[in-house]
Protein backbone atom coordinates (compact mmCIF):
# COMPACT_ATOMS: atom_id res chain seq x y z
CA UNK A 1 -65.27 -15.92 -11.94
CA UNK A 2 -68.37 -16.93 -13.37
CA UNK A 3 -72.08 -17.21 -11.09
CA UNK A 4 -72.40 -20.61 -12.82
CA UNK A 5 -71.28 -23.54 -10.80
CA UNK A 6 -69.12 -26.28 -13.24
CA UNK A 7 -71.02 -28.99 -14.90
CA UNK A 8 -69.19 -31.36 -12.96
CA UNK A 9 -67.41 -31.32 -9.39
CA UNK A 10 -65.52 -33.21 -7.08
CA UNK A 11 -63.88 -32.76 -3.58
CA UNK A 12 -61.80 -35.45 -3.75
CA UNK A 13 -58.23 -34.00 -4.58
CA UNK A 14 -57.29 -36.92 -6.70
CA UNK A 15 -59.83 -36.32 -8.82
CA UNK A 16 -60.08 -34.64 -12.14
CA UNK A 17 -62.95 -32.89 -11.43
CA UNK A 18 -61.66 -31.14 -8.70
CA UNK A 19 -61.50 -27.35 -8.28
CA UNK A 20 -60.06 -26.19 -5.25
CA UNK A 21 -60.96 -22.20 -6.08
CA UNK A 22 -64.32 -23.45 -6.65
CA UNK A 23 -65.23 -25.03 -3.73
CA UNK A 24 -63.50 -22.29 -1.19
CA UNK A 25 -66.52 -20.01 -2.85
CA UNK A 26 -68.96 -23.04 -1.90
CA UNK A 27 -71.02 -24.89 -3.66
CA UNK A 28 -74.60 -26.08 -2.31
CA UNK A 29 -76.72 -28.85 -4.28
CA UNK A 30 -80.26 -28.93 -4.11
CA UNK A 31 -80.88 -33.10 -5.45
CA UNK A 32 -84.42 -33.53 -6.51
CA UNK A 33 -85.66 -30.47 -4.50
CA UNK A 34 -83.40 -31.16 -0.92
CA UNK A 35 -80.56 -29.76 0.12
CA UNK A 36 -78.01 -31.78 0.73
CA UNK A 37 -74.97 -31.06 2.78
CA UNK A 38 -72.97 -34.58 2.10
CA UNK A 39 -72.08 -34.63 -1.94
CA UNK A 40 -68.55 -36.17 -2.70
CA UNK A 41 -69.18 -35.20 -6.60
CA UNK A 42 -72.52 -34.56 -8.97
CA UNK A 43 -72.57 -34.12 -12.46
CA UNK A 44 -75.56 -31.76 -13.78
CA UNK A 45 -75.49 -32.72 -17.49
CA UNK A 46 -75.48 -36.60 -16.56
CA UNK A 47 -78.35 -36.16 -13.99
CA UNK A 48 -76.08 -37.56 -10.96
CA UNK A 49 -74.75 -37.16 -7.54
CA UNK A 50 -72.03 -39.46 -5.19
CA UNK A 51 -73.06 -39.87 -1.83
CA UNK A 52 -71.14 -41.61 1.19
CA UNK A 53 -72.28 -44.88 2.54
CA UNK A 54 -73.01 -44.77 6.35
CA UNK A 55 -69.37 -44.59 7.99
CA UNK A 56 -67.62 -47.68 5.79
CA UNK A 57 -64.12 -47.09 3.94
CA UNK A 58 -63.05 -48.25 0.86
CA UNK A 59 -59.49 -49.87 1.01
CA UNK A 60 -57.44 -46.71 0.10
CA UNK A 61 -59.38 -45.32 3.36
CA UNK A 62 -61.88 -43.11 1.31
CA UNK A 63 -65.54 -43.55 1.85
CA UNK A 64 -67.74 -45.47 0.15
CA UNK A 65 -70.05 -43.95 -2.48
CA UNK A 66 -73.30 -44.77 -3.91
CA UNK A 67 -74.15 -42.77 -7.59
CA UNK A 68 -77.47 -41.84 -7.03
CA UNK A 69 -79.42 -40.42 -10.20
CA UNK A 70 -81.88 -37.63 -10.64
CA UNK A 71 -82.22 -33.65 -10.82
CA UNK A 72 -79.17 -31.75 -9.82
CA UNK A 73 -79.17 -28.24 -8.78
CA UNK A 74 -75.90 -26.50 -8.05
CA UNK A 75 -75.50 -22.92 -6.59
CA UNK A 76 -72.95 -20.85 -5.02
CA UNK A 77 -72.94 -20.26 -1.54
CA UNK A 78 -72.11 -16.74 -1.96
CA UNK A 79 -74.11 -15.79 -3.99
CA UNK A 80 -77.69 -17.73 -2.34
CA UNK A 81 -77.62 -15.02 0.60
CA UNK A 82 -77.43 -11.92 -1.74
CA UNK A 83 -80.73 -12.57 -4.29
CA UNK A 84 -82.98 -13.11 -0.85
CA UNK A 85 -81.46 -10.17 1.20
CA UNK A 86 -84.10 -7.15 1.22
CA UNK A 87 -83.16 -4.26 -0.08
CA UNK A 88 -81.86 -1.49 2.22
């Protein structure tokens, strides 16, 4: 496995973009400097994250997204914890 997180990612299963591997390792996304804990998918190169809309479901009973554009940072979970550890 690479320490770079894909271009583009989704957690829908129905989804292209999805990577199930991927996202066991974890995946954080820091959009336009905050962390952010509820992404459904971002794409880095496009500038772009999917966010749910309050608690309202779409007809296939999926929630509701809003594409929201600006600077997307992903990282790895795993990874995060081991460049700020001190070293023993």
């Amino acid at each position: 496995m690479t320490d770079t997180p894909p271009d583009r990612l989704a957690t829908d299963p129905r989804s292209p973009h999805h990577d199930a591997a991927t996202l066991e390792r974890g995946i954080g996304i820091r959009f336009n400097g905050v962390e952010r804990h509820n992404v459904e998918e971002y794409c880095v190169s496009e500038g772009w994250v999917k966010l749910p809309v309050g608690k309202s479901l779409d007809r296939r009973g999926q929630p509701m997204t809003m594409k929201v554009k600006g600077t997307v940072e992903p990282y790895f979970l795993d990874t995060a914890g081991d460049s700020e550890s001190p070293a023993e």
